[in-house]
Structures are given as structure tokens and as C-alpha cells.
N, C-alpha and C. Protein backbone atom coordinates (compact mmCIF):
# COMPACT_ATOMS: atom_id res chain seq x y z
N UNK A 1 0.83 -1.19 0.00
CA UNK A 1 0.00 0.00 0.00
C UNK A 1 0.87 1.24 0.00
N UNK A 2 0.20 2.21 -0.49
CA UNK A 2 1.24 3.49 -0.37
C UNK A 2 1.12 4.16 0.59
N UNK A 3 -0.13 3.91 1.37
CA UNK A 3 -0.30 4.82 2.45
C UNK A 3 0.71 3.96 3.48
N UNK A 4 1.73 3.00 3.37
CA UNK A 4 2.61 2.54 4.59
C UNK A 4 4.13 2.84 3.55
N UNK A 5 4.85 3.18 4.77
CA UNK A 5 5.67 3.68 4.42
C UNK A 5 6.88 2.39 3.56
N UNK A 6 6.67 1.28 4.18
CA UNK A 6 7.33 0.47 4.75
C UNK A 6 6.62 -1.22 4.80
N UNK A 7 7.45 -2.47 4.88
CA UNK A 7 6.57 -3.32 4.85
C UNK A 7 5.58 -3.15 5.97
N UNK A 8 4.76 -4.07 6.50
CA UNK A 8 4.12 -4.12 7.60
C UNK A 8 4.43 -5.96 7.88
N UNK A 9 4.94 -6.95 7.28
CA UNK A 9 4.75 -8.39 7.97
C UNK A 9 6.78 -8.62 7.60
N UNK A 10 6.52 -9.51 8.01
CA UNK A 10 8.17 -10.16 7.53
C UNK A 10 7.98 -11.47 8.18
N UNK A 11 8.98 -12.46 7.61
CA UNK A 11 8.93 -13.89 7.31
C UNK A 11 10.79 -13.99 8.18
N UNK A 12 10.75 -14.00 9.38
CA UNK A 12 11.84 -14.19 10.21
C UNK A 12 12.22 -15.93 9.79
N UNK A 13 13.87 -15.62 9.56
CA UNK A 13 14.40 -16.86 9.49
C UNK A 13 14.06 -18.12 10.40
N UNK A 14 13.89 -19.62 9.51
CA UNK A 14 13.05 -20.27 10.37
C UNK A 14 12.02 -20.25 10.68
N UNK A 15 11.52 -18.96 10.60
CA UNK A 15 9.67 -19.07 10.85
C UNK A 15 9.12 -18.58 9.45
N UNK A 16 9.00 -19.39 8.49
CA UNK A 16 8.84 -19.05 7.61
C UNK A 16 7.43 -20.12 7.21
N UNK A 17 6.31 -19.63 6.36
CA UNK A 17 5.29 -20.35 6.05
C UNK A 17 5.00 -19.91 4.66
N UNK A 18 4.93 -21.29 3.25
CA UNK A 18 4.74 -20.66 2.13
C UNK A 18 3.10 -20.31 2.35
N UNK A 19 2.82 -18.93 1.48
CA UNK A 19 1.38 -18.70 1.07
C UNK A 19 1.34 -17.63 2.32
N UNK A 20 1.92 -17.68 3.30
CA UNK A 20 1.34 -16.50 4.33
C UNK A 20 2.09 -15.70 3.89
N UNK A 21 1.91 -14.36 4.65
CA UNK A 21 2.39 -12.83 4.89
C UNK A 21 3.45 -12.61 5.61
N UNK A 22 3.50 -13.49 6.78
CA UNK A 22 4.93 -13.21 7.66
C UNK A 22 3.65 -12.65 8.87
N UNK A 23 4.60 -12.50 9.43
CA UNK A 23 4.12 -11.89 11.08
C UNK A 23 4.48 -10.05 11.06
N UNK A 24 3.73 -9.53 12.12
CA UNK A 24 3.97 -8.23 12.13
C UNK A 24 5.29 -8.00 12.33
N UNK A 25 5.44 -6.69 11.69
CA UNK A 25 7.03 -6.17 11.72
C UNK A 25 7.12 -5.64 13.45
N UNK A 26 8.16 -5.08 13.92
CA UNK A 26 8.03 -4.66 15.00
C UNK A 26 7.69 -3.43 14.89
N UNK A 27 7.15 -2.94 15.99
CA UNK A 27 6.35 -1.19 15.87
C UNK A 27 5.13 -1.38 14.93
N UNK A 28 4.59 -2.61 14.38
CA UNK A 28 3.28 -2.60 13.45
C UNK A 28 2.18 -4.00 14.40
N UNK A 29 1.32 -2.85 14.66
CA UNK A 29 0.14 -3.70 15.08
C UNK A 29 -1.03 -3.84 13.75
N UNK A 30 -1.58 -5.66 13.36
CA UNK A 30 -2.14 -5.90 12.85
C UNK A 30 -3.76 -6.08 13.71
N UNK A 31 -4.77 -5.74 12.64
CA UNK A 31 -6.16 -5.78 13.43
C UNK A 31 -6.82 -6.28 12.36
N UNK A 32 -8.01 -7.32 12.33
CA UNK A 32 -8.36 -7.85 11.76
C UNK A 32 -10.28 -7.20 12.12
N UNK A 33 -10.51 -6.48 11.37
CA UNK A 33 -12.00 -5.53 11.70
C UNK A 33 -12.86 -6.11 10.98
N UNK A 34 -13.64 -6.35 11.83
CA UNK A 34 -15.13 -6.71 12.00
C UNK A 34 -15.01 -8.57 11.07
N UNK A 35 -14.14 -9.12 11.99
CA UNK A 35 -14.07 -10.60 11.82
C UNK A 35 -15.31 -11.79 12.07
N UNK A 36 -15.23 -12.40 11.23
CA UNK A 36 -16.54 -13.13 11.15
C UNK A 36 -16.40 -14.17 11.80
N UNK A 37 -17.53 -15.32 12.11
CA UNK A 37 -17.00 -16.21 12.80
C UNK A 37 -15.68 -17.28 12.82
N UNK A 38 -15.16 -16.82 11.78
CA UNK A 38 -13.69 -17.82 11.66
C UNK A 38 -12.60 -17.23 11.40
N UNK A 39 -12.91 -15.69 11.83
CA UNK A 39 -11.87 -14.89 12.31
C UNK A 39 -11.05 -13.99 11.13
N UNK A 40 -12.37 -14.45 10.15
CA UNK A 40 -11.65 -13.58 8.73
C UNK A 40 -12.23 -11.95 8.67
N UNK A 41 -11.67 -10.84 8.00
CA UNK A 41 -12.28 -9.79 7.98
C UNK A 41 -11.08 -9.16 7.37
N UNK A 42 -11.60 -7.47 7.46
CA UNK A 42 -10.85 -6.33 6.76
C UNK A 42 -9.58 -6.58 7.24
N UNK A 43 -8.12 -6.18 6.73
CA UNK A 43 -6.54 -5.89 7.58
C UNK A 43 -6.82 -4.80 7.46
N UNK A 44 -6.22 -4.19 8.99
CA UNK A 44 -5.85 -3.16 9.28
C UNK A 44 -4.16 -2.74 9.99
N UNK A 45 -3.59 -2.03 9.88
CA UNK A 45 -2.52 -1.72 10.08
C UNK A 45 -2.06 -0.47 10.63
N UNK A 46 -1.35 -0.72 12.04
CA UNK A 46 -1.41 1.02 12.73
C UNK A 46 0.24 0.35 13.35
N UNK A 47 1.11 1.91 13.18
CA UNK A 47 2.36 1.56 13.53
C UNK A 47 3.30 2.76 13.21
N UNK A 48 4.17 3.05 13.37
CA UNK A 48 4.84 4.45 12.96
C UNK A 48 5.33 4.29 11.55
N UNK A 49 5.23 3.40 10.94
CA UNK A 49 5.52 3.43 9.06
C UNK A 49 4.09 3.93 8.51
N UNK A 50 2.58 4.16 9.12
CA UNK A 50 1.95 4.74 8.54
C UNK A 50 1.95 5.98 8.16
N UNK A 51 1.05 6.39 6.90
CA UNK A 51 1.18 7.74 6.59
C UNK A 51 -0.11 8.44 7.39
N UNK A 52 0.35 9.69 7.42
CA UNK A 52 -0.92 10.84 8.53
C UNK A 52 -1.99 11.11 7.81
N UNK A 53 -1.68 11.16 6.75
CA UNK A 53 -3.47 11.20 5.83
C UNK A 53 -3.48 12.15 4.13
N UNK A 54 -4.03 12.06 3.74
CA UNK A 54 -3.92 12.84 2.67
C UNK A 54 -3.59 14.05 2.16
N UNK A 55 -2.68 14.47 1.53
CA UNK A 55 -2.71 16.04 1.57
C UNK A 55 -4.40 16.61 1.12
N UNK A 56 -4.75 17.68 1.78
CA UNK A 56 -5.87 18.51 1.45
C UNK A 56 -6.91 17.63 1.18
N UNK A 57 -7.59 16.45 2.01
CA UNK A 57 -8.08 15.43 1.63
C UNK A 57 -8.63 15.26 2.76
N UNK A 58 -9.06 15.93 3.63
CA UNK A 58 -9.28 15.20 5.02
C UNK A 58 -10.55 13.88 5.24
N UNK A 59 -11.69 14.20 4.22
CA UNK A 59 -12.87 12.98 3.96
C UNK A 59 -12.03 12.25 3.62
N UNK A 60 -11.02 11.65 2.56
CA UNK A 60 -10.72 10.47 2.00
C UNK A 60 -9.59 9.78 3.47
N UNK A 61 -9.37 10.33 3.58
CA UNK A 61 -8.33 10.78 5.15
C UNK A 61 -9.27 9.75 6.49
N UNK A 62 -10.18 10.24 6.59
CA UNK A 62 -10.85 9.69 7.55
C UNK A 62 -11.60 7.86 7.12
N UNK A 63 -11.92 7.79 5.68
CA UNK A 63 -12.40 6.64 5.15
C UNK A 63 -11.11 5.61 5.23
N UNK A 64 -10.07 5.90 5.61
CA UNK A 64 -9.20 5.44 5.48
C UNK A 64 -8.13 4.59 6.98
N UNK A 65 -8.60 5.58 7.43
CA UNK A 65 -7.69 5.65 9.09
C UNK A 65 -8.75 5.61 10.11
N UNK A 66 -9.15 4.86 11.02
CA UNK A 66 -10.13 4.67 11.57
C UNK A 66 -9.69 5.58 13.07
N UNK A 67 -10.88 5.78 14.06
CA UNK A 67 -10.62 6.67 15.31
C UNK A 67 -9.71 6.37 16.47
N UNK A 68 -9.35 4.49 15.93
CA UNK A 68 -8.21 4.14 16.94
C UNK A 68 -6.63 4.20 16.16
N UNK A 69 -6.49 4.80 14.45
CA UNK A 69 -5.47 5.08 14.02
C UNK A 69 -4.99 3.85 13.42
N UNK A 70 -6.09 3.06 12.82
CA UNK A 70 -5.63 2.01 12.31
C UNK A 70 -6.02 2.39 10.53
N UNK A 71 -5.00 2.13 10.14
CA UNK A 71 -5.43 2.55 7.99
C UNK A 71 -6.01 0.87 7.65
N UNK A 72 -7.27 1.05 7.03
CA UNK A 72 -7.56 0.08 6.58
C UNK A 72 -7.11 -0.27 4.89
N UNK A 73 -6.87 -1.38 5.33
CA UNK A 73 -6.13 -2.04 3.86
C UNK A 73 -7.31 -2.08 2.46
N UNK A 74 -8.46 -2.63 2.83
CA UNK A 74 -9.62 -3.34 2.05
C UNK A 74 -9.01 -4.64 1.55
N UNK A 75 -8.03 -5.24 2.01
CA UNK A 75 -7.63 -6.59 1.93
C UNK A 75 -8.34 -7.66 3.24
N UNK A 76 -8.53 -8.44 2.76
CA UNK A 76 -9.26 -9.59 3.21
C UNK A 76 -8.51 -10.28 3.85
N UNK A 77 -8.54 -10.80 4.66
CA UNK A 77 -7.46 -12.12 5.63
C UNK A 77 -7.83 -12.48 6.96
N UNK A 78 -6.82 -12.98 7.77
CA UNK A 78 -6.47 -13.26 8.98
C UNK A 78 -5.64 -14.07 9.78
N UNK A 79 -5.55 -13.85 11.10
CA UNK A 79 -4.05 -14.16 11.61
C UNK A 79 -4.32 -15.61 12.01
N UNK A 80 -3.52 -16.15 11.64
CA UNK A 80 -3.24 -17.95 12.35
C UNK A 80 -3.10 -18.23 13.26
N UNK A 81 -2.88 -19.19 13.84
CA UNK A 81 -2.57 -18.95 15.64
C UNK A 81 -1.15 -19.17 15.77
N UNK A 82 -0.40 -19.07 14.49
CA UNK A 82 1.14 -18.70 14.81
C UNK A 82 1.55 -17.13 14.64
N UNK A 83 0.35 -16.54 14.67
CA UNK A 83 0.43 -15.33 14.33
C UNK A 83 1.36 -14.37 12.89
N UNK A 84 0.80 -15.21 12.24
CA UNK A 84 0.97 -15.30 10.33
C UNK A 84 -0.01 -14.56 9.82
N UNK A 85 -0.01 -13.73 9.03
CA UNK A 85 -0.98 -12.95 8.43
C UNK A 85 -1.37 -13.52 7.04
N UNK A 86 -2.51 -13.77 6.86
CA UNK A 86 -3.40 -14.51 5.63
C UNK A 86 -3.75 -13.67 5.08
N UNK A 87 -3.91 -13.60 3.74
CA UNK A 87 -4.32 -12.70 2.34
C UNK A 87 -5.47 -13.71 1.93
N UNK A 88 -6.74 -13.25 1.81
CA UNK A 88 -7.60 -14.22 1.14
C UNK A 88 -8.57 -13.55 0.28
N UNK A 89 -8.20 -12.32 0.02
CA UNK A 89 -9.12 -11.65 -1.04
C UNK A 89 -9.34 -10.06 -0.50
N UNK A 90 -9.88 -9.17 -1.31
CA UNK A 90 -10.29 -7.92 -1.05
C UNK A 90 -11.96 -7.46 -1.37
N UNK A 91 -12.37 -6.76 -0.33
CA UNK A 91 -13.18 -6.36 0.41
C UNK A 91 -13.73 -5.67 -1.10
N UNK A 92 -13.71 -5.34 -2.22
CA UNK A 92 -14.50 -4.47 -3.18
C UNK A 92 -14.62 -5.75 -4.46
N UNK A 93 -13.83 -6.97 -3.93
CA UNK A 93 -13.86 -8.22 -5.23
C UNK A 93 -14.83 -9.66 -4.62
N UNK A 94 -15.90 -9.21 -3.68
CA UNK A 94 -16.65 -9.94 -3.28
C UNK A 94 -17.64 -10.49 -4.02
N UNK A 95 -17.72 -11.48 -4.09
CA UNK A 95 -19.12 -12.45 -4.88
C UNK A 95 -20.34 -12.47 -3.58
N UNK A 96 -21.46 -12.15 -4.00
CA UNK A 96 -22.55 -12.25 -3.00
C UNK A 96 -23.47 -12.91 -3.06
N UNK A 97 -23.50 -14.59 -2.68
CA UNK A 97 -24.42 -15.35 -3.01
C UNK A 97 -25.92 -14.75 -2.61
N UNK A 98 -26.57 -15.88 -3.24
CA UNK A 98 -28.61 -15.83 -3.63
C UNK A 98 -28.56 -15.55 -1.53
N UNK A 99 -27.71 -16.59 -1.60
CA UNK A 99 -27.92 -16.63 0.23
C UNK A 99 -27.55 -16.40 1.10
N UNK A 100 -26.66 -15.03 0.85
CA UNK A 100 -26.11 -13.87 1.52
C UNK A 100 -24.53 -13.80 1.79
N UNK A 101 -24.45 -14.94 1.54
CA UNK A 101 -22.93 -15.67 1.80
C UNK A 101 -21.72 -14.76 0.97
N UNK A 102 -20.99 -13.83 1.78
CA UNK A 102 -19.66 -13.58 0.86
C UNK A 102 -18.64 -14.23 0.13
N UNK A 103 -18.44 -14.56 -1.19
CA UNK A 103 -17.20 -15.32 -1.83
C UNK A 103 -16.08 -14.71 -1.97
N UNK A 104 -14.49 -14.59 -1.58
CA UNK A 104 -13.84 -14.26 -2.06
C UNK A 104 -13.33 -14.60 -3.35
N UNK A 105 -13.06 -14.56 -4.26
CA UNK A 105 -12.72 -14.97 -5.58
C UNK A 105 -11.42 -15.59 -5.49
N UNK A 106 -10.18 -14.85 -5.12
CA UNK A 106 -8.79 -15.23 -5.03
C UNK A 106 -8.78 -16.86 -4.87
N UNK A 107 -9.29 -17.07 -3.16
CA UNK A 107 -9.53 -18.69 -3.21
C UNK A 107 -9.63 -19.54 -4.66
N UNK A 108 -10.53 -19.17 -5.18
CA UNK A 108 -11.07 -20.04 -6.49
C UNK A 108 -10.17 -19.85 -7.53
N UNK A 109 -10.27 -18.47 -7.60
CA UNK A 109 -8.99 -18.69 -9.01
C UNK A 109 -7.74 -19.77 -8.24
N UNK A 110 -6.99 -19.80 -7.12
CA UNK A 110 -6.22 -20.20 -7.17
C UNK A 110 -6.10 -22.27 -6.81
N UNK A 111 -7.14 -22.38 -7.24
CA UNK A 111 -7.90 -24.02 -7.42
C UNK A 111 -7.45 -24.14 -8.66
N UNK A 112 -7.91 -22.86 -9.71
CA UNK A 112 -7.88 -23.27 -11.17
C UNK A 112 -6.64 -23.23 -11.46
């Protein structure tokens, strides 16, 4: 993202997992907003590599950075219980079943 200055995960020697993100960098707290029952939802990211907000932009500014100072990604995921950060799709590339059910797409394409 451009609004981080900097990575936000890293893959420390030895703790390494193919397909994940790595674990938070240090000084970067990951938040996983408004997680569903299996703990998937928006990434969010608050840490001193974020940026302060838009020049002359303050609405896009606020859609962006929430009131506890977390910038939301609109990436889809969640943390493992090795504390690994999961990528599983983005929040504007949702399929919306007959029966309310959100699809991420990524999953599927990566079957095919």
C-alpha cells in the first residue's frame, strides 16, 4: 500500500510459512476488523511506518484511518494462531451469493 511507508509483515528466518504474509514487523500492530465467525475480515494496520493522511483530503483521510489510528487495507485475511498474516481476497472483489454468503474470488482462481 502506499499509504505505509514500509513493509508491515516479515517472514523471520526459520519461521517461515509458504502462502502466508509473515508476522507483524516490530512497531506494526495488525487488526483484523469486523471478523466473522472464523476470524476472517478487513486488515488493518497502525504503527509508525503509517502515513498521517492525505494532503488537502481530510474525507478520504478519515475513510481510510479509523478513530483508533488504524489505515484500513480493504484486503481480506487473517491471523493464524502462529500469528501469520493470511491474504484471502479484497473487500470491493466480493461475490454475494442468492444466500447472503460472501465469496472471495482469489480462493477459487487459485484451485484453477
Amino acid at each position: 500500500m502506499s499509504e505505509t511507508a514500509a513493509c508491515e509483515t516479515i517472514a523471520w528466518k526459520n519461521r517461515v510459512k509458504f502462502d502466508w504474509s509473515g508476522q507483524a514487523c516490530p512497531g506494526t500492530h495488525i487488526k483484523i476488523f469486523n471478523p466473522d465467525e472464523k476470524g476472517h475480515g478487513e486488515i488493518c494496520f497502525k504503527g509508525w511506518n503509517m502515513f498521517v493522511g492525505y494532503l488537502k483530503n481530510e474525507k478520504a483521510t478519515w475513510e481510510t484511518i479509523d478513530p483508533e489510528g488504524y489505515v484500513h487495507s480493504g484486503d481480506l485475511g487473517y491471523i493464524d494462531e502462529d500469528g501469520f498474516l493470511v491474504i484471502s481476497g479484497r473487500l470491493k472483489e466480493l461475490i454475494i451469493t442468492g444466500g447472503g454468503e460472501n465469496v472471495a474470488p482469489i480462493p477459487i482462481e487459485h484451485k484453477f
